[in-house]
C-alpha atoms as a PDB file:
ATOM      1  CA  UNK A   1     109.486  68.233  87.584  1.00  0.00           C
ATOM      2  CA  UNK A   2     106.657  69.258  89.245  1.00  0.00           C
ATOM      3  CA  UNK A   3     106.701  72.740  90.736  1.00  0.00           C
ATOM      4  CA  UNK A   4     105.121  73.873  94.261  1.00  0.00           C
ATOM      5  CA  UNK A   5     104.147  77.130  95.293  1.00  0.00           C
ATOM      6  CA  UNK A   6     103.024  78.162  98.670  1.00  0.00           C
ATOM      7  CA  UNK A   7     101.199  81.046  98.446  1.00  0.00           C
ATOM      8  CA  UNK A   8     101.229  82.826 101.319  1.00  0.00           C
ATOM      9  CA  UNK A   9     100.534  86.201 103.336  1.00  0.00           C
ATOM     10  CA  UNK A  10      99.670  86.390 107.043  1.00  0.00           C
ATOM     11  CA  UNK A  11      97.874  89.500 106.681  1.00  0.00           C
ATOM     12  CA  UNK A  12      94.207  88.929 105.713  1.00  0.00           C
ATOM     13  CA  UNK A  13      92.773  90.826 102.960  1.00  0.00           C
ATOM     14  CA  UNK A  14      95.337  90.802 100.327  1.00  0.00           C
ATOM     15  CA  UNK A  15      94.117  88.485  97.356  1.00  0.00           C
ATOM     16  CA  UNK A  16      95.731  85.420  98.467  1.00  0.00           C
ATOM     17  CA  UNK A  17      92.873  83.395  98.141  1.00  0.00           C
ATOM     18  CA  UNK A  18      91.928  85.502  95.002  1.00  0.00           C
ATOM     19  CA  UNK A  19      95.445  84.964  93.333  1.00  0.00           C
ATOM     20  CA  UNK A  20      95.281  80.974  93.951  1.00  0.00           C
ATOM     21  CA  UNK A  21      91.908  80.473  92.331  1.00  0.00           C
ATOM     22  CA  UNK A  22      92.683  82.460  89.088  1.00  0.00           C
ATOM     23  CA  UNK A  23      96.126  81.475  88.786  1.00  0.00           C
ATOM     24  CA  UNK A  24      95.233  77.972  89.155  1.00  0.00           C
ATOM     25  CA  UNK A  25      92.718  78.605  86.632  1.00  0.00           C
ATOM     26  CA  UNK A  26      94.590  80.995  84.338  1.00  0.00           C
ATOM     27  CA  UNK A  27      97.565  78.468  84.280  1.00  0.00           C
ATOM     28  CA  UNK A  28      95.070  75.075  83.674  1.00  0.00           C
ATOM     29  CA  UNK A  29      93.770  77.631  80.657  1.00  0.00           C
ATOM     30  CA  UNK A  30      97.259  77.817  79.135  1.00  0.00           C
ATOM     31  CA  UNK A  31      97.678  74.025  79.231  1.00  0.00           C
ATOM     32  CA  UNK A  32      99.241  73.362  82.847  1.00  0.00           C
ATOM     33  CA  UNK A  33      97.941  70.603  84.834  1.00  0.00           C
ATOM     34  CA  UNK A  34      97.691  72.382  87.893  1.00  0.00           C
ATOM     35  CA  UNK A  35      96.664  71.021  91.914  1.00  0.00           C
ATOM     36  CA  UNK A  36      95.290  73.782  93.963  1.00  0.00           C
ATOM     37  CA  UNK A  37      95.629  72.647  97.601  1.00  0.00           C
ATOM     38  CA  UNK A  38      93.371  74.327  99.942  1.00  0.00           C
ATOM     39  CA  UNK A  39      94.919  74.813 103.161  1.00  0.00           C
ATOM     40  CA  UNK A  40      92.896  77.156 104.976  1.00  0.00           C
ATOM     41  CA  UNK A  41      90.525  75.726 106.858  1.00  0.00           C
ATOM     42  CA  UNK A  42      87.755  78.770 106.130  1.00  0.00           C
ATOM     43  CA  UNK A  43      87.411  76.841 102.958  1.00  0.00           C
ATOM     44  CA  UNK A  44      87.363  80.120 100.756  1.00  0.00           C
ATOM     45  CA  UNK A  45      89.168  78.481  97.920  1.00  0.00           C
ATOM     46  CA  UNK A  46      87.227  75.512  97.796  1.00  0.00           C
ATOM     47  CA  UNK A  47      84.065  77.790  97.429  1.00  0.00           C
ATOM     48  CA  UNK A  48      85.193  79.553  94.779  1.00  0.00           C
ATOM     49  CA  UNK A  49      86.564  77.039  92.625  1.00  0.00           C
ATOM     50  CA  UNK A  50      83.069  75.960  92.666  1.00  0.00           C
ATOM     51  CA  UNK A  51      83.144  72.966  95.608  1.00  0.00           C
ATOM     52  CA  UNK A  52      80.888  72.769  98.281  1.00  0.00           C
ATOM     53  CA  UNK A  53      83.018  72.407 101.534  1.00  0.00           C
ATOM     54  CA  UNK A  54      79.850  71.310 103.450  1.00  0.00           C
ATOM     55  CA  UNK A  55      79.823  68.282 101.219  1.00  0.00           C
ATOM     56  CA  UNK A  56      82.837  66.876 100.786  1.00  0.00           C
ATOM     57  CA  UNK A  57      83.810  63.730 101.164  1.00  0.00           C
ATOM     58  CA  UNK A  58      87.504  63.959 102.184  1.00  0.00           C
ATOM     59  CA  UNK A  59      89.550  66.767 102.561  1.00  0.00           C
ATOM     60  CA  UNK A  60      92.909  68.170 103.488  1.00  0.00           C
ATOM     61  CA  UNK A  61      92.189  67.256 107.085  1.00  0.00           C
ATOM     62  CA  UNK A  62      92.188  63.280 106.630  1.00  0.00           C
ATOM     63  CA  UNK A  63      94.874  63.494 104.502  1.00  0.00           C
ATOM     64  CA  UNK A  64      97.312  65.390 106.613  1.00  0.00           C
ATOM     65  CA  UNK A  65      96.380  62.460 108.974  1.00  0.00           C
ATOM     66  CA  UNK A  66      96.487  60.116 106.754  1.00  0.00           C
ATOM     67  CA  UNK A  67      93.024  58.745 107.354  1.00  0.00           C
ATOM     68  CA  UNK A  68      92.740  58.832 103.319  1.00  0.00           C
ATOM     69  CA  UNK A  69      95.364  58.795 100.357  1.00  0.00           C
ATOM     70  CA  UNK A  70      95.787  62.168  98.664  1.00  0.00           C
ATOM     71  CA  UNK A  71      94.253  60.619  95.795  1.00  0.00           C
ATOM     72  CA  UNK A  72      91.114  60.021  96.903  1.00  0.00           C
ATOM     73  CA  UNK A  73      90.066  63.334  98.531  1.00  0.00           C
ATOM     74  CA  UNK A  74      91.149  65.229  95.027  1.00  0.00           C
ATOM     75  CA  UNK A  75      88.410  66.710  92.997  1.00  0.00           C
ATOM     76  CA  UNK A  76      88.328  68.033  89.213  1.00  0.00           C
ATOM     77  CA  UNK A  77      86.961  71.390  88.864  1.00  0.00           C
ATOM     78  CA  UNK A  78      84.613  72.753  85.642  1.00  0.00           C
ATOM     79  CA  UNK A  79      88.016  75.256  85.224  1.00  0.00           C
ATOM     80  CA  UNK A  80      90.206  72.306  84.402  1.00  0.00           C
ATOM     81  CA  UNK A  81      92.156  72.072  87.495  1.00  0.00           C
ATOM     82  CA  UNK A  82      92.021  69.657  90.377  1.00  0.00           C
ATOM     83  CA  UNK A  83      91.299  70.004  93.954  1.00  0.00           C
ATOM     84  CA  UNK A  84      92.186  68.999  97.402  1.00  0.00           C
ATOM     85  CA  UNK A  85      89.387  70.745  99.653  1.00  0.00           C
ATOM     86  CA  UNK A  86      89.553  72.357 102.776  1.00  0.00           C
ATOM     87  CA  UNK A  87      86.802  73.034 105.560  1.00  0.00           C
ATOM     88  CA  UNK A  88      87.074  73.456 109.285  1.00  0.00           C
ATOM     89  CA  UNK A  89      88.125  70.278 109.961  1.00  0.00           C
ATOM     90  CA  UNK A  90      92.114  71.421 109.107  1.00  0.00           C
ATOM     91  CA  UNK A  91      91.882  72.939 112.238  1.00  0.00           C
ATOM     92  CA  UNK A  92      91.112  69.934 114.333  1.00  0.00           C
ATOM     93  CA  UNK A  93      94.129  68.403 111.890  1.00  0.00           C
ATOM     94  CA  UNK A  94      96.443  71.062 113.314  1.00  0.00           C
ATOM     95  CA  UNK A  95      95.679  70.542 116.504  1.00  0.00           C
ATOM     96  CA  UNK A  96      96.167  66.671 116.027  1.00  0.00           C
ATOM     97  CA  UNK A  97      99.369  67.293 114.405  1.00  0.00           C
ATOM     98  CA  UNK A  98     100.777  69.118 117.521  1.00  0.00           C
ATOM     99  CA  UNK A  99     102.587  66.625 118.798  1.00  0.00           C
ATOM    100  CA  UNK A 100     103.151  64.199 115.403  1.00  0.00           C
ATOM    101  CA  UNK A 101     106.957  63.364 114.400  1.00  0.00           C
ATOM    102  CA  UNK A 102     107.931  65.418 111.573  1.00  0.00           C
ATOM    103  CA  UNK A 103     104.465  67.358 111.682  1.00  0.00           C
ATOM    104  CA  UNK A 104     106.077  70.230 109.366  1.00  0.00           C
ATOM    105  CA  UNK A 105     106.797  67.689 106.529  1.00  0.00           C
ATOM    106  CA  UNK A 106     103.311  65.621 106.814  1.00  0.00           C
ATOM    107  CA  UNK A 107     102.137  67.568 103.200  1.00  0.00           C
ATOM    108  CA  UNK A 108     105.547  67.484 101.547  1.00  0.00           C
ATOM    109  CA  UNK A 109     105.337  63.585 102.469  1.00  0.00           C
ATOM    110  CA  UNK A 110     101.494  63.310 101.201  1.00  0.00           C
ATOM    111  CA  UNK A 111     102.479  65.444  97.604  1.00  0.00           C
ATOM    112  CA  UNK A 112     105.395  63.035  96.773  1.00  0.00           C
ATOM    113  CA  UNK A 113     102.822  60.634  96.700  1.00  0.00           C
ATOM    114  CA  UNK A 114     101.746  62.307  93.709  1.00  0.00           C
ATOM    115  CA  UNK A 115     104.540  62.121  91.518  1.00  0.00           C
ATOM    116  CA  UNK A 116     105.129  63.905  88.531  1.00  0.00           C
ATOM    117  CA  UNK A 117     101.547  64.201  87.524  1.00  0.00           C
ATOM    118  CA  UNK A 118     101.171  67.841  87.693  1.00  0.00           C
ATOM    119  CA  UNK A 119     103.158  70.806  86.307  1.00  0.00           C
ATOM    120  CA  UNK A 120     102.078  73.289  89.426  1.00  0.00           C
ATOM    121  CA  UNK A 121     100.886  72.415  93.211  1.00  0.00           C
ATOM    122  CA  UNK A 122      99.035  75.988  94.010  1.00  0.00           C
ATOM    123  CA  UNK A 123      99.204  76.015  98.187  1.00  0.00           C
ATOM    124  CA  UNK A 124      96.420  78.528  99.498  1.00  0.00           C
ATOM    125  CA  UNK A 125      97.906  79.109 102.648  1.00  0.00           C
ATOM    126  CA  UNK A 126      95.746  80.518 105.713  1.00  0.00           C
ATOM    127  CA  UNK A 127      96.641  83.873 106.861  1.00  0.00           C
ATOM    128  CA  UNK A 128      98.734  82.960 110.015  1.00  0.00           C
ATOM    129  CA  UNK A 129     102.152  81.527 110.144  1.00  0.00           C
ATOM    130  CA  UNK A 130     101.438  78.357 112.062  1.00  0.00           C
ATOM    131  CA  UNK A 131     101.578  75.065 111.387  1.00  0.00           C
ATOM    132  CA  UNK A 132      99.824  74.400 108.669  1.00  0.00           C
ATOM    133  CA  UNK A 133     102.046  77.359 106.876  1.00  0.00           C
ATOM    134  CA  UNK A 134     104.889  75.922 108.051  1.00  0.00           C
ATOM    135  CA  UNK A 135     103.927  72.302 105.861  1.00  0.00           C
ATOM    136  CA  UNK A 136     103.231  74.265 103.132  1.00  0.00           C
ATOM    137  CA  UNK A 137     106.686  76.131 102.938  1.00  0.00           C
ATOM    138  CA  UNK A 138     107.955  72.659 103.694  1.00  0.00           C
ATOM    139  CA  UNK A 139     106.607  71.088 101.197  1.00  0.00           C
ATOM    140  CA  UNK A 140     107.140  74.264  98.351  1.00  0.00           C
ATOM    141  CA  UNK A 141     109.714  75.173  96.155  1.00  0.00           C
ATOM    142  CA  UNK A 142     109.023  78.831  96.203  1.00  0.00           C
ATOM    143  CA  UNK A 143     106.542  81.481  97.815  1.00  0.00           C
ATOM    144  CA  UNK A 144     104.474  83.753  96.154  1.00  0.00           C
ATOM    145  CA  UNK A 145     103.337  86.601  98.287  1.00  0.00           C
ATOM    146  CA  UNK A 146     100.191  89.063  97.322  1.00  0.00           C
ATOM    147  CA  UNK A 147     100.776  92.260  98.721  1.00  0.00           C
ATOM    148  CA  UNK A 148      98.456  94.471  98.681  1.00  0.00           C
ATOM    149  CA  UNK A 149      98.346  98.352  97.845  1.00  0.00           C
ATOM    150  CA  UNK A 150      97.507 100.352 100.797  1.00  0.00           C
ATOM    151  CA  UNK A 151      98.957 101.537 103.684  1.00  0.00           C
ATOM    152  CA  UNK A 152      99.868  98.509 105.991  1.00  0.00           C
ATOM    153  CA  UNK A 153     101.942  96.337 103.041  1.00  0.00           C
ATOM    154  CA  UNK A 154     104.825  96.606 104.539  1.00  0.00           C
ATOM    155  CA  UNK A 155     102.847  95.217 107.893  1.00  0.00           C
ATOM    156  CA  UNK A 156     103.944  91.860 108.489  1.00  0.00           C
ATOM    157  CA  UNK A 157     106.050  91.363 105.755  1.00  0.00           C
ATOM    158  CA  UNK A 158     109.110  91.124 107.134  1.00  0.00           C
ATOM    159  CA  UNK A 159     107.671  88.559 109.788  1.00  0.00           C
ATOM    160  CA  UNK A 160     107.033  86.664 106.804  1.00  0.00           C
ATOM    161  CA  UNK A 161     110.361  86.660 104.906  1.00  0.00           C
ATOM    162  CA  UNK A 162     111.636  85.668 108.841  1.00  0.00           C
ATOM    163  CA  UNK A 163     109.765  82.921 108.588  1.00  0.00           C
ATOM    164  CA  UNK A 164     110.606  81.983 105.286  1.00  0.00           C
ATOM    165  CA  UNK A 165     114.434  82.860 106.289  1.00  0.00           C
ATOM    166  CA  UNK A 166     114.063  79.690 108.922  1.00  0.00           C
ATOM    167  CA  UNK A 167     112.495  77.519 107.408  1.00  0.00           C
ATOM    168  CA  UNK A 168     115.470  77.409 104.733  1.00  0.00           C
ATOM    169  CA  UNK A 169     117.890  76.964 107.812  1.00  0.00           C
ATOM    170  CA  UNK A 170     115.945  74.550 109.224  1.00  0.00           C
ATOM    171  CA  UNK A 171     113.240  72.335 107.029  1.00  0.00           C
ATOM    172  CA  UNK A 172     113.871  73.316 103.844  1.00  0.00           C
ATOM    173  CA  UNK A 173     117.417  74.986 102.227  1.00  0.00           C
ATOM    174  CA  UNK A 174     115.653  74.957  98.798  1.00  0.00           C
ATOM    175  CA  UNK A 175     112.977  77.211  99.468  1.00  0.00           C
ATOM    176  CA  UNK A 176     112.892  80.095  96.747  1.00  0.00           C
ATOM    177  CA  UNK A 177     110.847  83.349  96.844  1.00  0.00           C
ATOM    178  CA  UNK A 178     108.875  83.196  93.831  1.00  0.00           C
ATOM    179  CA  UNK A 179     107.758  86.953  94.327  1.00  0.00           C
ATOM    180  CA  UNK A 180     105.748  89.802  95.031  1.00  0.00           C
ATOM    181  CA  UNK A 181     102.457  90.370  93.491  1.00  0.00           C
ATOM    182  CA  UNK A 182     100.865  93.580  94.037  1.00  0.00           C
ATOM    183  CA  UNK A 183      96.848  93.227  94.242  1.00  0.00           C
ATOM    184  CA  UNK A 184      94.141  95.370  94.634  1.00  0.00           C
ATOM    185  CA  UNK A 185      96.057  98.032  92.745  1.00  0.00           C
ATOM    186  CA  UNK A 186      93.771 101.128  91.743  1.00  0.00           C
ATOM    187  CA  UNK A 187      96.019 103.461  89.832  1.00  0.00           C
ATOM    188  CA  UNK A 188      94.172 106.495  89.937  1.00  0.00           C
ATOM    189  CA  UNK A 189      95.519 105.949  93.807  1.00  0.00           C
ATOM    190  CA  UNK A 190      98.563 108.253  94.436  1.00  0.00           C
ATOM    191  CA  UNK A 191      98.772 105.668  97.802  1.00  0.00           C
ATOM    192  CA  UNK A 192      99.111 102.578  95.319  1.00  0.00           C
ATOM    193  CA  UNK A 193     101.971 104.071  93.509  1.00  0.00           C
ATOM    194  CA  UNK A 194     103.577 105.200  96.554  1.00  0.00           C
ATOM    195  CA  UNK A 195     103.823 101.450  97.781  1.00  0.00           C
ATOM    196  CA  UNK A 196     104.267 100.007  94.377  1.00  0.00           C
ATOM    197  CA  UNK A 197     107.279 102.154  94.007  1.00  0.00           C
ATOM    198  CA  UNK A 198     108.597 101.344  97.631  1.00  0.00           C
ATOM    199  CA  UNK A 199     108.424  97.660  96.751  1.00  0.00           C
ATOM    200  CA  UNK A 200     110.067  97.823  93.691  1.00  0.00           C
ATOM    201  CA  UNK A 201     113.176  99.774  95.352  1.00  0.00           C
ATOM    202  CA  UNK A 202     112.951  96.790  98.022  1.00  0.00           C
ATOM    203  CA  UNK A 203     112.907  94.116  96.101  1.00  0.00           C
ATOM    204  CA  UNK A 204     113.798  95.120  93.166  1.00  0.00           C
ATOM    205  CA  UNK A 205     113.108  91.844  90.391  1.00  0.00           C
ATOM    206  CA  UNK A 206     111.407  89.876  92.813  1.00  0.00           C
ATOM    207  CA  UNK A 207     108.249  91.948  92.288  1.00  0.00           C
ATOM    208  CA  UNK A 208     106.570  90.868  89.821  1.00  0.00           C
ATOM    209  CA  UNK A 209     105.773  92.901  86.678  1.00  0.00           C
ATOM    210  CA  UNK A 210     101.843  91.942  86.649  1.00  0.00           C
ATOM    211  CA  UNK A 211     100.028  94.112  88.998  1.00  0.00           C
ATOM    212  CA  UNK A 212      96.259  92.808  89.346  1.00  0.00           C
ATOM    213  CA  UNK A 213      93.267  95.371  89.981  1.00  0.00           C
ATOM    214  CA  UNK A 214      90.985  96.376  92.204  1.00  0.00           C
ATOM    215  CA  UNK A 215      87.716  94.542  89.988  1.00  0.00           C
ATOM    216  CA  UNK A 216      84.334  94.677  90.698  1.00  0.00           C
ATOM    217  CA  UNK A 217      83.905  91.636  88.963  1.00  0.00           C
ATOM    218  CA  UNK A 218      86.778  89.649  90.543  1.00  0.00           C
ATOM    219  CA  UNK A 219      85.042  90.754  93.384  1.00  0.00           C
ATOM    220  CA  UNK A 220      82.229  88.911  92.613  1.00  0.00           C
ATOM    221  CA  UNK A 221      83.023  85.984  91.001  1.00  0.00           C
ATOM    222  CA  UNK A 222      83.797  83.391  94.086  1.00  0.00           C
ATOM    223  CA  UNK A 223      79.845  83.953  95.454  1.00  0.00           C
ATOM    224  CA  UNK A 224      78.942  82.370  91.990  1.00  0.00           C
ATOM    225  CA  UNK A 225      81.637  79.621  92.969  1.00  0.00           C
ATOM    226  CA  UNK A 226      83.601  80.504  89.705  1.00  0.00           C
ATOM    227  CA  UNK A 227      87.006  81.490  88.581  1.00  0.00           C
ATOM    228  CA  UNK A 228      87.241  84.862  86.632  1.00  0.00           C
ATOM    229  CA  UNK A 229      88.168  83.852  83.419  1.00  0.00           C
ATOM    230  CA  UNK A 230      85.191  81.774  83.986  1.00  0.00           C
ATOM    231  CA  UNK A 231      82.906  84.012  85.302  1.00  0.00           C
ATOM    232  CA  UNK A 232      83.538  87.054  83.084  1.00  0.00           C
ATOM    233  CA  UNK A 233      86.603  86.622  81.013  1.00  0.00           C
ATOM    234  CA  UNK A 234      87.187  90.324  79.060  1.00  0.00           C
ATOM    235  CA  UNK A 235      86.953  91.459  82.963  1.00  0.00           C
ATOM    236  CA  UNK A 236      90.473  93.435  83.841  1.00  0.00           C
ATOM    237  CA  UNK A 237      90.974  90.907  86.538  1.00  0.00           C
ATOM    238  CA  UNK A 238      90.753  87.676  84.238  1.00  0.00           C
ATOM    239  CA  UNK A 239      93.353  89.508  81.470  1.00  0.00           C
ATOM    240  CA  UNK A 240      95.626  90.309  85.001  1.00  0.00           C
ATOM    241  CA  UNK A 241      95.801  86.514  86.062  1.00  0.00           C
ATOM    242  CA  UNK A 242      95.864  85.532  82.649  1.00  0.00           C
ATOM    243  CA  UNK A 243      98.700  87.744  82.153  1.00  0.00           C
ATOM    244  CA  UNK A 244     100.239  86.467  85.488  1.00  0.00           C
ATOM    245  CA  UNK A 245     100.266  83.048  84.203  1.00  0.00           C
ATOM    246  CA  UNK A 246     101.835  83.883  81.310  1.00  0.00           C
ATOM    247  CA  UNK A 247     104.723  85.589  83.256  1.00  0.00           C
ATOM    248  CA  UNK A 248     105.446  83.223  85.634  1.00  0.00           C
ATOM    249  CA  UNK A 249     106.193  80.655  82.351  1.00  0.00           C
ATOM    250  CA  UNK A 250     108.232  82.977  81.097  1.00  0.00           C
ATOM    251  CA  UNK A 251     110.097  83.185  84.277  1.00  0.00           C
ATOM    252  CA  UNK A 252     110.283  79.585  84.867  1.00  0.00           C
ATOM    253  CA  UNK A 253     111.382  78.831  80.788  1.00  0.00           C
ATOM    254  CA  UNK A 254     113.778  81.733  81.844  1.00  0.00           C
ATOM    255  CA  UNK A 255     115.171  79.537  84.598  1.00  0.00           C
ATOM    256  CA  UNK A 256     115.734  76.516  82.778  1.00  0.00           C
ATOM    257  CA  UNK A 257     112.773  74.520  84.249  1.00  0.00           C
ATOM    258  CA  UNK A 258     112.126  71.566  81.917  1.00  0.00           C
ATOM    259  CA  UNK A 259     109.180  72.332  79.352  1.00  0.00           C
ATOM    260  CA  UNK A 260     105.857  71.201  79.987  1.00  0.00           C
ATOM    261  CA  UNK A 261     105.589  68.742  77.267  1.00  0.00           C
ATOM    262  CA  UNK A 262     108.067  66.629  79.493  1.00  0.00           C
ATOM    263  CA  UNK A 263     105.192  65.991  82.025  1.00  0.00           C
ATOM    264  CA  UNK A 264     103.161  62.500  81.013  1.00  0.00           C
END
């Protein structure tokens, strides 16, 4: 069965784009065929996985309309996942979508398409709980939420896990919180720890146990339109999303999720 994440955070800033690049990446690496949808329409994820979103053909946008099957407006990427672009045109899509019958289920409806020809759908969600948020927690299984280490965490969380709250009641019951994943963690940062520590009393197993950096380098990569373990792969950011990959298996062999060697 093919598992779909929505990951998701509306406050800017926190590694959400980040985290779906590399753990798209990191998880392709350990022998996942992965999709990484990008639904924001700034397009950062589509940069960085090394697309042009100035020159694509097809994108999210026509296929939320469908204008285009899903399969056509995918791309392969040199980190051995695949692709379905964004650029600005997923706003005009929004906008179109207004007033569509079942507008909140037009990506769940376009990803069934697909089968079971991936392991993991990665959603990049944009930061803002609207509607192209609310097709992505449609459409998901679970949501993984980056939260970063500073002062305002907390900020907008709880909106968040609201809106996660009704979608269950109201689009989709099976919707899961995957977890938290603290970014941009310096630990020489009494601040960090502080909010590390508050999350964990929180909510408690549900944050995850890989905690990813504050990295110069993972800073970098996306302006040379590369993944980390790509770009510079003894980097502590590539070992942190390599190591989140490797938990998030664990978790899901943990849960009983068939094996991947079940996936033609």
């Amino acid at each position: 069965m093919t598992r779909i994440i929505a990951i998701a955070n509306q406050k800017g800033g926190v590694g959400k784009t980040t985290t779906a690049v590399n753990l798209a990446a990191a998880l392709a690496e350990a022998r996942r065929k992965v999709l990484l949808v990008d639904l924001d329409p700034q397009g950062n994820a589509t940069m960085a996985s090394g697309v042009d979103k100035r020159e694509v053909q097809a994108t999210g946008c026509e296929v939320l309309l469908e204008e285009v099957p899903i399969e056509r407006a995918i791309l392969a990427t040199e980190a051995g996942f695949d692709l379905l672009p964004a650029n600005r045109d997923l706003t005009a899509a929004e906008l179109k979508l207004m007033d569509a019958i079942a507008r909140e289920s037009r990506l769940k409806d376009q990803l069934a398409k697909l089968g079971e020809r991936y392991h993991v759908v990665l959603i990049d969600c944009p930061p803002s709980l609207h509607l192209l948020t609310l097709n992505a927690l449609t459409a998901a299984h679970s949501v993984l939420i980056p939260v970063q280490c500073e002062y305002f965490a907390l900020e907008g969380l709880t909106a968040l896990l609201d809106t996660i709250k009704a979608v269950r009641q109201r689009l989709n019951p099976a919707l899961e919180l995957e977890g938290l994943l603290r970014t941009m963690y310096d630990v020489r940062n009494n601040l960090g720890n502080d909010v590390s520590a508050q999350l964990t009393k929180h909510f408690g197993d549900k944050v995850l146990r890989s905690i990813i950096p504050r990295n110069v380098r993972l800073a970098e990569a996306p302006s040379h339109g590369k993944p980390i373990n790509l770009y510079d792969r003894e980097s502590r950011g590539a070992i942190a999303y390599l190591g989140l990959a490797g938990e998030m298996i664990r978790r899901e062999r943990m849960a009983g999720a068939p094996p991947s060697s079940s996936v033609n």
